[in-house]
N, C-alpha and C. Protein backbone atom coordinates (compact mmCIF):
# COMPACT_ATOMS: atom_id res chain seq x y z
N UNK A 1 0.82 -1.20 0.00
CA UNK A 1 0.00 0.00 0.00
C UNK A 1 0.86 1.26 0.00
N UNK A 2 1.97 1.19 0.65
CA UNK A 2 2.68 2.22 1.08
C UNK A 2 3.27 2.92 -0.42
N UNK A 3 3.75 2.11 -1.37
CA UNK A 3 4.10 1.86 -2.43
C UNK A 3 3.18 2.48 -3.35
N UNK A 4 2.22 2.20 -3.40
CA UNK A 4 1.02 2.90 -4.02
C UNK A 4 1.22 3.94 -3.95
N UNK A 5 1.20 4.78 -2.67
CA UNK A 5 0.90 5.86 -2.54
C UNK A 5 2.48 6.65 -2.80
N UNK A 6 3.25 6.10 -2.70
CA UNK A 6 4.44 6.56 -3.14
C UNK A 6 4.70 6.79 -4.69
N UNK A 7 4.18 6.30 -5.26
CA UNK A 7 4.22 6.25 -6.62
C UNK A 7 2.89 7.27 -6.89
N UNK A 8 1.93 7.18 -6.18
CA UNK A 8 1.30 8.35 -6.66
C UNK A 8 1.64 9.35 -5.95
N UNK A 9 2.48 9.67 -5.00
CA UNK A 9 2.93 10.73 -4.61
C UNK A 9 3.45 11.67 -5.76
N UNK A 10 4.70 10.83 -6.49
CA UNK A 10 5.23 10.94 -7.37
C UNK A 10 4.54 11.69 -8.15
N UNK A 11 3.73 10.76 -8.91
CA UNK A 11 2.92 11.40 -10.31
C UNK A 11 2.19 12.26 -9.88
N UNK A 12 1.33 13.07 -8.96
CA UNK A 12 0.91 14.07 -8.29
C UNK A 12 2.17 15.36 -8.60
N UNK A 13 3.22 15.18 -7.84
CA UNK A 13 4.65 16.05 -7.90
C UNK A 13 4.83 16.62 -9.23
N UNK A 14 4.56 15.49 -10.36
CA UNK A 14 5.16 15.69 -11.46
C UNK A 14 4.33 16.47 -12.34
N UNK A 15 3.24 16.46 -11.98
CA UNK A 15 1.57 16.99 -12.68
C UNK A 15 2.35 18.68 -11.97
N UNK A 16 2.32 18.53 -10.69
CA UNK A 16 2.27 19.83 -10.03
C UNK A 16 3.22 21.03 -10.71
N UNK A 17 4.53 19.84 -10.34
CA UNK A 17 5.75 20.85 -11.08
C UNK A 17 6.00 21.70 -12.57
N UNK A 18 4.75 20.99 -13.05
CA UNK A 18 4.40 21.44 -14.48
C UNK A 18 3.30 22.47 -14.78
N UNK A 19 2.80 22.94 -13.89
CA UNK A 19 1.90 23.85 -13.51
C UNK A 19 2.51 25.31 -13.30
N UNK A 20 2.34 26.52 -13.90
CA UNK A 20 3.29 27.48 -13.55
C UNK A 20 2.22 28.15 -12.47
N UNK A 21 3.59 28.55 -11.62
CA UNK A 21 2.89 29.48 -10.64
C UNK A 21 1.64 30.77 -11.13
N UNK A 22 0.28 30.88 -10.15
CA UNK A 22 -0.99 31.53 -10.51
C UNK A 22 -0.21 33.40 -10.35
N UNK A 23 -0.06 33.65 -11.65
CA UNK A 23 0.98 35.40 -11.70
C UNK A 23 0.05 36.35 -10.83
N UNK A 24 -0.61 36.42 -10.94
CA UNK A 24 -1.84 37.18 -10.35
C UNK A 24 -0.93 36.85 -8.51
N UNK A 25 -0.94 35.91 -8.39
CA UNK A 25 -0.71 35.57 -6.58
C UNK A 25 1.17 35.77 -6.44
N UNK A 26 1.88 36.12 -7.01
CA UNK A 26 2.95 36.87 -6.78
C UNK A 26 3.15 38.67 -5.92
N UNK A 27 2.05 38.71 -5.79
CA UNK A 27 1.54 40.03 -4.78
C UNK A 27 0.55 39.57 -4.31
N UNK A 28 -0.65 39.21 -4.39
CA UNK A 28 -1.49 38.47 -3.77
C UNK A 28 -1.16 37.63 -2.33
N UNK A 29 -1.98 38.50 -1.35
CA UNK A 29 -1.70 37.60 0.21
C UNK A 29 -3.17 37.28 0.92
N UNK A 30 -3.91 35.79 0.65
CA UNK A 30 -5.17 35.93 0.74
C UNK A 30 -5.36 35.01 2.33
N UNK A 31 -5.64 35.98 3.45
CA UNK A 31 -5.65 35.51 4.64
C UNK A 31 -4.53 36.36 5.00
N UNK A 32 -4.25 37.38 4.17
CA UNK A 32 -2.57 37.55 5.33
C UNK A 32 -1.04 36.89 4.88
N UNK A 33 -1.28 36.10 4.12
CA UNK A 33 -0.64 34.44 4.10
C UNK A 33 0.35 34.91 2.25
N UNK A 34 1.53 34.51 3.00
CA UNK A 34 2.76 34.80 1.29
C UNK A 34 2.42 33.84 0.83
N UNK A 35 1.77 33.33 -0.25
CA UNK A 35 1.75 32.24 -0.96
C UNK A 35 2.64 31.66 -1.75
N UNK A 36 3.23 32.67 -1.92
CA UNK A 36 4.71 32.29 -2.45
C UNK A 36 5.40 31.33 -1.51
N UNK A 37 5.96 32.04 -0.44
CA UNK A 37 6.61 31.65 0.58
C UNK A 37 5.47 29.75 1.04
N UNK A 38 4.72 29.66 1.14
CA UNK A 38 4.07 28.54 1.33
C UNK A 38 4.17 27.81 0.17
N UNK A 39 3.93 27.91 -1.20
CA UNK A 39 3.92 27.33 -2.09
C UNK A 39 5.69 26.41 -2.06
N UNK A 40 7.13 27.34 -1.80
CA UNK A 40 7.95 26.84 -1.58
C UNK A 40 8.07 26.01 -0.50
N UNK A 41 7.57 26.65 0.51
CA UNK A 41 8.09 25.42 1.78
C UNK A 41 6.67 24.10 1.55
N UNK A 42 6.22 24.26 1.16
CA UNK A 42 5.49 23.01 0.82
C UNK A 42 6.00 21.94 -0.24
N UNK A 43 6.66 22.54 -1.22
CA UNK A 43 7.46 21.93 -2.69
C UNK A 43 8.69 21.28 -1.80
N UNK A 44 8.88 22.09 -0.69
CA UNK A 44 9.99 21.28 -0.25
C UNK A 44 9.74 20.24 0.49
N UNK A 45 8.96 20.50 1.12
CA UNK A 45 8.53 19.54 1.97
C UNK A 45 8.13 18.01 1.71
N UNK A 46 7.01 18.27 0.28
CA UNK A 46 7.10 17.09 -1.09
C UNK A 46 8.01 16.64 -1.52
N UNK A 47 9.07 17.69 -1.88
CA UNK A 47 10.62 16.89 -2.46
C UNK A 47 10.83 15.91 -1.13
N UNK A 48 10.93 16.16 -0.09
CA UNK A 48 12.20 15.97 1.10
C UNK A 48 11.18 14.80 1.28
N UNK A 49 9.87 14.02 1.11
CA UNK A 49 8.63 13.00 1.65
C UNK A 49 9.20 12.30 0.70
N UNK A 50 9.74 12.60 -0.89
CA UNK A 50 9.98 11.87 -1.92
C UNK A 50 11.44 10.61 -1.58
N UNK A 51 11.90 11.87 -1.22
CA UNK A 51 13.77 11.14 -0.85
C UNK A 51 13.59 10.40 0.48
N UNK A 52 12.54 10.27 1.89
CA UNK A 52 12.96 9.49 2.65
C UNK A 52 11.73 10.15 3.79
N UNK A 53 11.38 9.62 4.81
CA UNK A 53 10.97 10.12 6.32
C UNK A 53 11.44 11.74 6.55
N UNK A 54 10.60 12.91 7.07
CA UNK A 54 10.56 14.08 7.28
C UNK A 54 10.98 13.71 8.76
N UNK A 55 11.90 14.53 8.94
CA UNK A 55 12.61 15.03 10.64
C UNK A 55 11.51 15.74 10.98
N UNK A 56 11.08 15.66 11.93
CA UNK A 56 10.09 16.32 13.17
C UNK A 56 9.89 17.76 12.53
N UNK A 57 10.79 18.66 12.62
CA UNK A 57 10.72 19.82 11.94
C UNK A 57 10.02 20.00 11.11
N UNK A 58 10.60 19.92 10.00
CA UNK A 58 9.65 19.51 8.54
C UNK A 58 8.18 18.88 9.08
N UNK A 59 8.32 18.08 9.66
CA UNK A 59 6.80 17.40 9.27
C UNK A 59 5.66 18.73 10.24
N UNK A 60 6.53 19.30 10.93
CA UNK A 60 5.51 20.40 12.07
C UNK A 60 5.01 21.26 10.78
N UNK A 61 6.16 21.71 9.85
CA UNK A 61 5.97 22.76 9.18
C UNK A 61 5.00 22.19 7.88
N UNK A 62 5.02 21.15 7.40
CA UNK A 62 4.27 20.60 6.35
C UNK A 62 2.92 20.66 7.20
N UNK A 63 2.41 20.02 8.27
CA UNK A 63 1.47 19.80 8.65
C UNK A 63 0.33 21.13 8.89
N UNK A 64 1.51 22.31 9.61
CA UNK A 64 0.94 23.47 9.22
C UNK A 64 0.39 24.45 8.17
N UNK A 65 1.40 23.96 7.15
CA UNK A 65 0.97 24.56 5.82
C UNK A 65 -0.25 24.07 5.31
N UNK A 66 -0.55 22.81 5.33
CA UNK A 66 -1.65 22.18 4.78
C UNK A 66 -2.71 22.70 5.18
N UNK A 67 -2.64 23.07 6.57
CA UNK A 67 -3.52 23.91 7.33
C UNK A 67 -4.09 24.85 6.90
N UNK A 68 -2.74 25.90 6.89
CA UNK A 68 -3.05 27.52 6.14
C UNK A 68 -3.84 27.17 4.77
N UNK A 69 -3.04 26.49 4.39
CA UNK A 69 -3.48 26.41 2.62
C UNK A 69 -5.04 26.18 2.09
N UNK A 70 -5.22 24.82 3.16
CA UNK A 70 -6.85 24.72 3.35
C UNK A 70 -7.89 25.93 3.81
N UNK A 71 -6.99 26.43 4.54
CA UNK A 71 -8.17 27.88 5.40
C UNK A 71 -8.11 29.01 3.87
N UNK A 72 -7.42 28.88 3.44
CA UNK A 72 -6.66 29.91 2.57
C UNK A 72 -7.83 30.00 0.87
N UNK A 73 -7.78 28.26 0.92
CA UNK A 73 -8.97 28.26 -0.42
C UNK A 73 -9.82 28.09 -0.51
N UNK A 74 -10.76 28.27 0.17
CA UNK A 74 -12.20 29.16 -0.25
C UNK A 74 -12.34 30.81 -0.56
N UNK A 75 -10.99 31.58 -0.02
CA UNK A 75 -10.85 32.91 -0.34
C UNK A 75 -10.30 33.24 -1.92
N UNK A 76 -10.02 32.14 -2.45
CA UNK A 76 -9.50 32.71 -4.05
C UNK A 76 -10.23 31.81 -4.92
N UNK A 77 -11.21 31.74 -4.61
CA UNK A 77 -12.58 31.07 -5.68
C UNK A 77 -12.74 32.28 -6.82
N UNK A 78 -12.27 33.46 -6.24
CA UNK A 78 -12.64 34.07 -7.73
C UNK A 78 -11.35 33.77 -8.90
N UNK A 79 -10.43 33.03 -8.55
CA UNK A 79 -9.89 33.15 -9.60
C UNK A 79 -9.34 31.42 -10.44
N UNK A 80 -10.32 30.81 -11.26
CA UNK A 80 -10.31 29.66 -11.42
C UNK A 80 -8.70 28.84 -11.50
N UNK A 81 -7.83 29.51 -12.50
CA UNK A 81 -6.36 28.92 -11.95
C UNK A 81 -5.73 28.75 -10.93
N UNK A 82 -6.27 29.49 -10.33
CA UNK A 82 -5.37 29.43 -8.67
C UNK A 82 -5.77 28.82 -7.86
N UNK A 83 -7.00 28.62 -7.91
CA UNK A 83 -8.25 27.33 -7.49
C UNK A 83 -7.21 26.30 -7.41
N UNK A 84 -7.35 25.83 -9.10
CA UNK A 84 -6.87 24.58 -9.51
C UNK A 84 -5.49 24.54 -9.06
N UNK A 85 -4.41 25.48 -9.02
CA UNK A 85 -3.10 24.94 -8.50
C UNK A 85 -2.98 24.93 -7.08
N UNK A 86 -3.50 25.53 -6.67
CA UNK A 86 -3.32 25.20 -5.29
C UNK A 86 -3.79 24.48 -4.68
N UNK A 87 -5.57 23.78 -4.97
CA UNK A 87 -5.85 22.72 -4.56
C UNK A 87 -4.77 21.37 -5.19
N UNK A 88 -4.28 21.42 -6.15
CA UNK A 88 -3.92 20.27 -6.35
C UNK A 88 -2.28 20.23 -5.72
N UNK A 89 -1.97 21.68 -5.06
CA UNK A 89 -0.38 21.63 -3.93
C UNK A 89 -1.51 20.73 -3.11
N UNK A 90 -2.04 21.23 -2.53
CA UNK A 90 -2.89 20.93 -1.23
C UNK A 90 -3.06 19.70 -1.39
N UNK A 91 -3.89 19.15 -2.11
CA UNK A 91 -3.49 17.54 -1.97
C UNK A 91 -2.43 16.78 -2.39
N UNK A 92 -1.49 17.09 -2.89
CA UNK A 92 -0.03 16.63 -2.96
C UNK A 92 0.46 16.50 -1.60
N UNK A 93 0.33 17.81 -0.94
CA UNK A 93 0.99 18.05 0.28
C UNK A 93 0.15 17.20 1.23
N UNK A 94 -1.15 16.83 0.92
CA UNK A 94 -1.93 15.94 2.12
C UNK A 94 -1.06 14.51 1.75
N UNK A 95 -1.03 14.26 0.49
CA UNK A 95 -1.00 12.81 0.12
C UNK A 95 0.70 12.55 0.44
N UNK A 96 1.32 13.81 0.96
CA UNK A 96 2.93 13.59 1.40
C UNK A 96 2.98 13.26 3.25
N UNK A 97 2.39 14.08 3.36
CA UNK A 97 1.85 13.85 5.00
C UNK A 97 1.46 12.50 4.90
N UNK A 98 0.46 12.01 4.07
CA UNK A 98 0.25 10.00 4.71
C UNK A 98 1.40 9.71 4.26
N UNK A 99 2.31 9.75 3.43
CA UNK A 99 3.10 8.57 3.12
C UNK A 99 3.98 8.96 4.08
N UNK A 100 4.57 10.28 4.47
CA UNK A 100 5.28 10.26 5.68
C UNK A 100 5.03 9.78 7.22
N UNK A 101 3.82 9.86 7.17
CA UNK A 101 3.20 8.78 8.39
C UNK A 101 3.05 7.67 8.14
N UNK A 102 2.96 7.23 6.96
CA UNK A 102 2.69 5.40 7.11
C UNK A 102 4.16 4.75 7.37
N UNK A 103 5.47 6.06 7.18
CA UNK A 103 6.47 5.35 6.76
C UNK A 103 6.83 5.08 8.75
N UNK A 104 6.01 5.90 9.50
CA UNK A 104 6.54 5.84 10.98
C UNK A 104 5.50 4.55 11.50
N UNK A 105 4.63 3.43 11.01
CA UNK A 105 3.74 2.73 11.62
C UNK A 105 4.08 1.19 11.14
């Protein structure tokens, strides 16, 4: 199972990385919140789930972001691309969080 989801971790990543950042949200702060700055520490956070188990750190900070990110999109419904890329960080970043927990059980 674990495997599964590792491999679709993957192909999730690879969909994502091909997605250019929503230009409009390069000044855009919806909640307060740099999306920029989240969009990176989340990409990293995906890379670093890809290569092996997240150190405590990381996983505080992934777990939080997912957070923000979720509170974050229902406020940019007006703009249909940014919808779509960021929900689909958002579940990348959920679907990195299980595989980083299944890898501790």
């Amino acid at each position: 199972m674990a495997e599964v989801s590792l491999d679709q971790l993957a192909r999730l990543w690879d969909e994502f990385r091909s997605m250019p950042f929503p230009r409009d949200f390069y000044q855009r702060e919806p909640e307060g919140k740099c999306v920029v700055m989240m969009d990176s520490t989340l990409a990293g956070c995906i890379s670093s789930v890809l290569d092996g188990p997240l150190d405590d750190r990381r996983r505080d900070i992934l777990r939080g972001r997912i957070t923000a990110l979720g509170a974050i999109l229902p406020t940019i419904a007006d703009d249909e691309y940014a919808t779509t890329y960021f929900t689909h960080l958002h579940g990348t970043a959920v679907l990195a969080a299980e595989v980083d927990r299944s890898r501790s059980e």
